[in-house]
C-alpha atoms as a PDB file:
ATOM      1  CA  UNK A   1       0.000   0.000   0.000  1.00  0.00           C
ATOM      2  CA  UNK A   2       1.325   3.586  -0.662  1.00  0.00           C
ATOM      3  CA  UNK A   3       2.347   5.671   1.571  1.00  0.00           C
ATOM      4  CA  UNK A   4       0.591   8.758   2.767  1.00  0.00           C
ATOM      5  CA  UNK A   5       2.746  10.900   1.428  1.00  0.00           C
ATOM      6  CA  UNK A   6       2.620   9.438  -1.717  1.00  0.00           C
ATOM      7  CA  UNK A   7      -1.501   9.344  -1.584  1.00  0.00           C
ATOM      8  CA  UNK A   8      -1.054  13.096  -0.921  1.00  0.00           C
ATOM      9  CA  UNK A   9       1.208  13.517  -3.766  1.00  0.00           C
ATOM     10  CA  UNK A  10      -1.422  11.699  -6.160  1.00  0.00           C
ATOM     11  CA  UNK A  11      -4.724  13.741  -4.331  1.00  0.00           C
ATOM     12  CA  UNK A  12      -2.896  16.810  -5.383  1.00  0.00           C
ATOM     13  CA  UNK A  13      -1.124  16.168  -8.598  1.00  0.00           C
ATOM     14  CA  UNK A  14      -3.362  18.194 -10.739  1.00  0.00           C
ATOM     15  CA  UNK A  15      -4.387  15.446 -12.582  1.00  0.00           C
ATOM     16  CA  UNK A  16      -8.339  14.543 -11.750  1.00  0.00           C
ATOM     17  CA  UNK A  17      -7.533  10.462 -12.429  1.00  0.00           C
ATOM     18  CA  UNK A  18      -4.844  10.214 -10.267  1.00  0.00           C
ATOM     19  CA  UNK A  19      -6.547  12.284  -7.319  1.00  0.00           C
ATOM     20  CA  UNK A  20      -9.534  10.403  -7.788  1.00  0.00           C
ATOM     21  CA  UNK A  21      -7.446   6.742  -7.426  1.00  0.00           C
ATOM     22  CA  UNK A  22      -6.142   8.094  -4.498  1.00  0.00           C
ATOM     23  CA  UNK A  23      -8.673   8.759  -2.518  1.00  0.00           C
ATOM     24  CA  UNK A  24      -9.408   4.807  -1.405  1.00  0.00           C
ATOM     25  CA  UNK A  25      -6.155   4.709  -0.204  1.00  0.00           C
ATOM     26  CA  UNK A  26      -6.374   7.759   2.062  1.00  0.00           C
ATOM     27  CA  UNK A  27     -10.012   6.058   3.303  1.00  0.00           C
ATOM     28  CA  UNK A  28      -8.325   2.601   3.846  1.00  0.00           C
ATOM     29  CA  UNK A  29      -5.507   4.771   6.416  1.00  0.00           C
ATOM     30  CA  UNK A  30      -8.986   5.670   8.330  1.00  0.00           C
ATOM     31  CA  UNK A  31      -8.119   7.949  11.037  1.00  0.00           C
ATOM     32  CA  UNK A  32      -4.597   8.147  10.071  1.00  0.00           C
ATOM     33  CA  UNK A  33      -5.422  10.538   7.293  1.00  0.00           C
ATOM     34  CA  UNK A  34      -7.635  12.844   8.804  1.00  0.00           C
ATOM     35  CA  UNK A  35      -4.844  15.064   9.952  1.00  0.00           C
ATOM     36  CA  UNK A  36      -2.959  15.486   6.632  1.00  0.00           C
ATOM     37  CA  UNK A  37      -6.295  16.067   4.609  1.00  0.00           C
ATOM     38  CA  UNK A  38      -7.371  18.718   7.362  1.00  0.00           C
ATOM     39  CA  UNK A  39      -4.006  20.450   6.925  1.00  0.00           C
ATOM     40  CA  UNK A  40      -4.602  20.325   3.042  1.00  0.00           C
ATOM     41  CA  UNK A  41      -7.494  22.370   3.309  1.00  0.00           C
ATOM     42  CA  UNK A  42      -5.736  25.419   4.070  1.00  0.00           C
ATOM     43  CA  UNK A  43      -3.576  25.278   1.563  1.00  0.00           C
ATOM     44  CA  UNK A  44      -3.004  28.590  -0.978  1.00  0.00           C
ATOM     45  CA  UNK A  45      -4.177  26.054  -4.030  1.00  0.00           C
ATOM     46  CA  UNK A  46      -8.056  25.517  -4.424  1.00  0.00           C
ATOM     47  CA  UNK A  47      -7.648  22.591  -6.460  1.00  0.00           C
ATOM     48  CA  UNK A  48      -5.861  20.885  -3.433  1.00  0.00           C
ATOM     49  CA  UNK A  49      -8.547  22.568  -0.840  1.00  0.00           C
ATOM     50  CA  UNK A  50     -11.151  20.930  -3.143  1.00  0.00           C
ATOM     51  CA  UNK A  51      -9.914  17.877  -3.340  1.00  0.00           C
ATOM     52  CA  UNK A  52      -8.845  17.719   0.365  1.00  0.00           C
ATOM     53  CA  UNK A  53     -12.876  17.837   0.740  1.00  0.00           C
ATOM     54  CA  UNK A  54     -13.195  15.288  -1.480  1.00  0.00           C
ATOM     55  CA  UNK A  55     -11.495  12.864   0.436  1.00  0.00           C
ATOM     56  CA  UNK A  56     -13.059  14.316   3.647  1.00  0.00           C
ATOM     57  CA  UNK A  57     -16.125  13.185   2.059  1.00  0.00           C
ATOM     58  CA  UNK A  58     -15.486   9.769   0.997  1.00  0.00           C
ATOM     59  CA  UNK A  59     -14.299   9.015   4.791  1.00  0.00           C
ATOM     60  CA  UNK A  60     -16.125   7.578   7.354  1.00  0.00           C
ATOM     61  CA  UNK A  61     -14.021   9.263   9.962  1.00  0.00           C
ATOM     62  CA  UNK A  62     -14.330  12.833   8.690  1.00  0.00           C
ATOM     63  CA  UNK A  63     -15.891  15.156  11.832  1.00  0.00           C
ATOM     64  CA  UNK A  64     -18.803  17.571  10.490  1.00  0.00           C
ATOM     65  CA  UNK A  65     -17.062  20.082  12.782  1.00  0.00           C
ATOM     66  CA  UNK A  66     -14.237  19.635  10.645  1.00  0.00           C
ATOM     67  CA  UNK A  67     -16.293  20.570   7.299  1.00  0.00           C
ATOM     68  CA  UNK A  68     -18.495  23.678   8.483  1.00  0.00           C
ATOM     69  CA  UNK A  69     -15.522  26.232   8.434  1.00  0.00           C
ATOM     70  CA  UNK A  70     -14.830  25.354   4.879  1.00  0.00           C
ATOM     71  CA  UNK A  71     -18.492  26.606   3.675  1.00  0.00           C
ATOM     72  CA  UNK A  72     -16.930  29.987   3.993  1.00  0.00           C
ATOM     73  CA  UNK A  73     -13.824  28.947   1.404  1.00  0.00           C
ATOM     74  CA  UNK A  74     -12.876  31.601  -0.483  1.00  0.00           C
ATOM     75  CA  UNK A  75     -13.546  29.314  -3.927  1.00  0.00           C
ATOM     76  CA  UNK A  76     -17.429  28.364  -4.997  1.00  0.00           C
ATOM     77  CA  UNK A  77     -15.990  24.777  -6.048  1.00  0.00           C
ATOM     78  CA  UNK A  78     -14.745  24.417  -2.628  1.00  0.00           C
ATOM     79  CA  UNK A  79     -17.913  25.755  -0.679  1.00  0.00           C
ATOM     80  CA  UNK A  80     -20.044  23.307  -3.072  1.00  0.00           C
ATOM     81  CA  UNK A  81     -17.964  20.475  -2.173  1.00  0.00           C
ATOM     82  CA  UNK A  82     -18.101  21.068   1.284  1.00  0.00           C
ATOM     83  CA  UNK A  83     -21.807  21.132   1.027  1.00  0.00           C
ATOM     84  CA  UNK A  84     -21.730  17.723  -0.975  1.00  0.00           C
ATOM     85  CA  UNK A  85     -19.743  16.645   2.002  1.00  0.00           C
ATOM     86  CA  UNK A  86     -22.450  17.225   4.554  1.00  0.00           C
ATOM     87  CA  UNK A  87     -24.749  15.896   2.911  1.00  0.00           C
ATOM     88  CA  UNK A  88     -22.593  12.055   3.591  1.00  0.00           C
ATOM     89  CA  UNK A  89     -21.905  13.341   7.048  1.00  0.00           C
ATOM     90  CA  UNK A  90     -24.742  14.908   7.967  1.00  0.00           C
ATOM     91  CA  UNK A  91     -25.222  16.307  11.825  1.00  0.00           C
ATOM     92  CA  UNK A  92     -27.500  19.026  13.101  1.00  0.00           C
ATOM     93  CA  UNK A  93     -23.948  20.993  14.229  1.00  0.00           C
ATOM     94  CA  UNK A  94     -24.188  22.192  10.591  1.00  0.00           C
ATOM     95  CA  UNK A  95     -27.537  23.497  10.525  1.00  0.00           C
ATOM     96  CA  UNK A  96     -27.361  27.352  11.153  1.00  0.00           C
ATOM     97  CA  UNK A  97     -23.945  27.504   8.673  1.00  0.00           C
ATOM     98  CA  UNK A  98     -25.577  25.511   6.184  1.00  0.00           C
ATOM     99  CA  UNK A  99     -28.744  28.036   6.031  1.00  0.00           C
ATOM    100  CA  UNK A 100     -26.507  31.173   6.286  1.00  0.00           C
ATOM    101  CA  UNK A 101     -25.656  28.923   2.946  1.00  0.00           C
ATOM    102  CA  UNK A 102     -28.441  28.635   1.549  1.00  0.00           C
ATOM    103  CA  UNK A 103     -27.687  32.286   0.524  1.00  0.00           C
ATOM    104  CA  UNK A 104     -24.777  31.366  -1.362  1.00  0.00           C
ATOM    105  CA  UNK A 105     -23.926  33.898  -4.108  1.00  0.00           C
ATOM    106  CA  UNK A 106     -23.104  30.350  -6.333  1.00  0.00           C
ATOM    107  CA  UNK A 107     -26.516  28.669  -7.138  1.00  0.00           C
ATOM    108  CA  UNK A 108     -24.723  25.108  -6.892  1.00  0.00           C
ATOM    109  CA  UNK A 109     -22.984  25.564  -3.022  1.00  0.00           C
ATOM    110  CA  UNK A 110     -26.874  27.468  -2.103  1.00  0.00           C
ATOM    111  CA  UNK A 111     -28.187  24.325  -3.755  1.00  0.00           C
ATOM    112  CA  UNK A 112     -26.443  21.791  -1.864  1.00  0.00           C
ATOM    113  CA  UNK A 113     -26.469  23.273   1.166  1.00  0.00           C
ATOM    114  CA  UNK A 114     -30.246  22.631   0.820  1.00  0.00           C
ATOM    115  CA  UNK A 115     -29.315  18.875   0.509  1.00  0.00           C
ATOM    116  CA  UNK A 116     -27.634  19.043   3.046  1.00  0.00           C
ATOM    117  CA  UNK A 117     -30.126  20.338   5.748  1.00  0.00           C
ATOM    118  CA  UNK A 118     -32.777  17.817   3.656  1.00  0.00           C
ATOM    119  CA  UNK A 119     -30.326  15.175   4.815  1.00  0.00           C
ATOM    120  CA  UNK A 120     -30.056  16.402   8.630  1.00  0.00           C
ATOM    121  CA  UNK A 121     -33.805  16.058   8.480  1.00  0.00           C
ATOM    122  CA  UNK A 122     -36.248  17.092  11.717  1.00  0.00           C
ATOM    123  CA  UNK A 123     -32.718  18.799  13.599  1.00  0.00           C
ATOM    124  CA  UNK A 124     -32.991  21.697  10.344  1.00  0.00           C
ATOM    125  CA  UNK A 125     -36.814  22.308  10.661  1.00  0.00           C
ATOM    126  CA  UNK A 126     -37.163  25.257  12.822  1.00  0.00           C
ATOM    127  CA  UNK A 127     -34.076  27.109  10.818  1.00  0.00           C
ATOM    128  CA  UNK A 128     -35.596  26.519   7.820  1.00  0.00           C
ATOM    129  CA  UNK A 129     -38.962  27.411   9.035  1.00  0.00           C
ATOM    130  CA  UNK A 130     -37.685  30.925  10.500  1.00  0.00           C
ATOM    131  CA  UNK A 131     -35.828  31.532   7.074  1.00  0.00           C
ATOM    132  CA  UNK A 132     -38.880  31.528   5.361  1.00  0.00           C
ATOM    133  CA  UNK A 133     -39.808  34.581   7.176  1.00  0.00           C
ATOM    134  CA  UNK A 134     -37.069  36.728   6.107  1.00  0.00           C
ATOM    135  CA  UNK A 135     -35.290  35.194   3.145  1.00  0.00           C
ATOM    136  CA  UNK A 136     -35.694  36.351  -0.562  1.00  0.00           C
ATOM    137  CA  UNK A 137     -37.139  34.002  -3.523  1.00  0.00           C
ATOM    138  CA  UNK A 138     -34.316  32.007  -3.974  1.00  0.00           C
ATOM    139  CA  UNK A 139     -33.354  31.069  -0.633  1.00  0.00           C
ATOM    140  CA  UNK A 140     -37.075  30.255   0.036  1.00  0.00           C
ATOM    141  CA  UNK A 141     -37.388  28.243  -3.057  1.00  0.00           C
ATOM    142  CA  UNK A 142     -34.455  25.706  -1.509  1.00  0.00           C
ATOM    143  CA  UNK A 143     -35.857  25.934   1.812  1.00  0.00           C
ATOM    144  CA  UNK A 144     -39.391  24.946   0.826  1.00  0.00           C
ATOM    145  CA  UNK A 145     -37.297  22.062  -1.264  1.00  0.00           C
ATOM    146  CA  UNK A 146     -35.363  20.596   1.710  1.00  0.00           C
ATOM    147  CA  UNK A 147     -38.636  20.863   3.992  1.00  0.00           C
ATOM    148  CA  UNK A 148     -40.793  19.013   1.188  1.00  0.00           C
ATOM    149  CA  UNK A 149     -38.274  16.219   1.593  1.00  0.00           C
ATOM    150  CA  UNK A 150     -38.182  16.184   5.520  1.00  0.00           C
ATOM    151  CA  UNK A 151     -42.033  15.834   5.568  1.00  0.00           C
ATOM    152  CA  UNK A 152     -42.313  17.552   9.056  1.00  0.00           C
ATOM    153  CA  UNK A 153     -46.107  17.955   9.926  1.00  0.00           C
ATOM    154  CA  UNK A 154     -44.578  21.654  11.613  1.00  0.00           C
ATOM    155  CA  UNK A 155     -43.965  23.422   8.349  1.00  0.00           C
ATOM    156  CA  UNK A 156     -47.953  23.001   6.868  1.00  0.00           C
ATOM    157  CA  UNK A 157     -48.344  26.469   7.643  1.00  0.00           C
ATOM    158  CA  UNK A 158     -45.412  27.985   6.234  1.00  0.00           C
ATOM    159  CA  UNK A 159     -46.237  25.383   3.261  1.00  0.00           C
ATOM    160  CA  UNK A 160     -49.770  26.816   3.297  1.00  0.00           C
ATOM    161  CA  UNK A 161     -48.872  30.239   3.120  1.00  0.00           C
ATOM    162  CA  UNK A 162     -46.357  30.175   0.609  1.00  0.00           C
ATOM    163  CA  UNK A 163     -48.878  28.702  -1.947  1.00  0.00           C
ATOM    164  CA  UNK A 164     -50.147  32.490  -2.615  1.00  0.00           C
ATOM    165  CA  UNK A 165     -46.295  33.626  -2.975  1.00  0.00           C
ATOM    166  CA  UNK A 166     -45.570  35.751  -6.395  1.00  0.00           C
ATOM    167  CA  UNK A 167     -42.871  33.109  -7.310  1.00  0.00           C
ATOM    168  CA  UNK A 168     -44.398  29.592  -9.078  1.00  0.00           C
ATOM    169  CA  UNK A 169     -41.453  27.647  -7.995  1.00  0.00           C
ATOM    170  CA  UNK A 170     -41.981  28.960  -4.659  1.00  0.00           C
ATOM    171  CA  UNK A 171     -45.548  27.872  -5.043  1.00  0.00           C
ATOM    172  CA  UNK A 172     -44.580  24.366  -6.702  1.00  0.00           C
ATOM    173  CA  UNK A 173     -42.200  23.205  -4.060  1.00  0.00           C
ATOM    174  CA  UNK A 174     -44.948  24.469  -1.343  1.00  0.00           C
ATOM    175  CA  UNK A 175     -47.705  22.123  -2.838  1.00  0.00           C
ATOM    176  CA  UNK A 176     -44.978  19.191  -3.592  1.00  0.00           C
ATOM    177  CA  UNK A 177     -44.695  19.752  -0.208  1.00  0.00           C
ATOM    178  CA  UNK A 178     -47.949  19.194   0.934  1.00  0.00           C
ATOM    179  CA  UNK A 179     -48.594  16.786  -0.809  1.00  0.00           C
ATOM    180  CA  UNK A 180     -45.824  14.740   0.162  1.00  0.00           C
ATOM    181  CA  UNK A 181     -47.579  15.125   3.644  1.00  0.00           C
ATOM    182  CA  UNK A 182     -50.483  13.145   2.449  1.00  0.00           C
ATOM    183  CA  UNK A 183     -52.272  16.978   2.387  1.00  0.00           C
ATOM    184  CA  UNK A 184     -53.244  16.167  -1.440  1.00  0.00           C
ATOM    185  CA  UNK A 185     -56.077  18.386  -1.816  1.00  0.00           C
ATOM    186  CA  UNK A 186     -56.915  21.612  -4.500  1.00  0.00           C
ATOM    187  CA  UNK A 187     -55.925  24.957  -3.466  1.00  0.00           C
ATOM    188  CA  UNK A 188     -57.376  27.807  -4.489  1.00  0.00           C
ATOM    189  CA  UNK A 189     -56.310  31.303  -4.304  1.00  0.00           C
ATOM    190  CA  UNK A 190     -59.720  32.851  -2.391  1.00  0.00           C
END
């Protein structure tokens, strides 16, 4: 088996096949790696911040507390990987970065931090319920996304409510969100 130097050497090589075959060797070290691929992710070079994350990701030993301070990276492709990352280590300790997120001047890392709170589940509820109060179109569009997948009975209202927004999407992920409830019924604007 390499070494992890030499893994580290591959993950940052610049070349996307030979990062990519390194990565089961640096999740076969477990633990061992953690350190080094921590270390990586402050490192001047994106590319090796992003794939640091990468290999965060693919570990089962990777600590959520470990990813949060990357969603504020300096490079989109780094906050959208982090964001991929919590969604496959997924832990309510996330939840109010990954709505501060969910304002994301990239679409993709505002996106995925969406999936990500969708995969925390009930823990992200309330945050994304008080969002909806203050956030503009596209942060509520995500939000009302990641609460039609939780399916918590506690966001009907907001679901309700947002079914007269000006926004269609808005209004489309509000009534997929009913009716993922089992709340399949008309509305009508009165």
């Amino acid at each position: 088996m390499p070494s992890l130097n030499d893994l580290l050497a591959e993950l940052t090589s610049g070349d996307d096949s030979r990062a990519e075959s390194a990565i089961p060797g640096l999740t076969a070290m477990g633990e061992d790696s953690i350190p080094a691929l921590l270390d990586l992710t402050h490192s001047p070079d994106s590319d090796h911040r992003w794939w640091a994350v990468r290999a965060l990701a693919n570990s089962p030993h990777t600590r959520t507390e470990n990813l949060v301070p990357l969603l504020s990276d300096s490079a989109p492709e780094v906050r959208a990987a982090t964001a991929l990352a919590l969604c496959s280590h997924p832990h309510e300790s996330a939840v109010p970065a990954l709505i501060k997120t969910l304002a994301d001047e990239d679409s993709l890392t505002a996106g995925l931090a969406g999936n990500a709170l969708a995969a925390i589940g009930v823990p992200s509820v309330l945050a994304l319920l008080e969002v909806m109060k203050e956030a503009g179109v596209g942060v509520r569009i995500i939000a009302l996304r990641a609460l039609s997948e939780i399916k918590d009975h506690r966001a009907i209202k907001t679901m309700m409510d947002s079914m007269s927004d000006d926004s269609a999407i808005v209004q489309y992920w509000a009534k997929e969100g009913l009716d993922r409830l089992g709340l399949n019924m008309v509305y009508i604007k009165p």
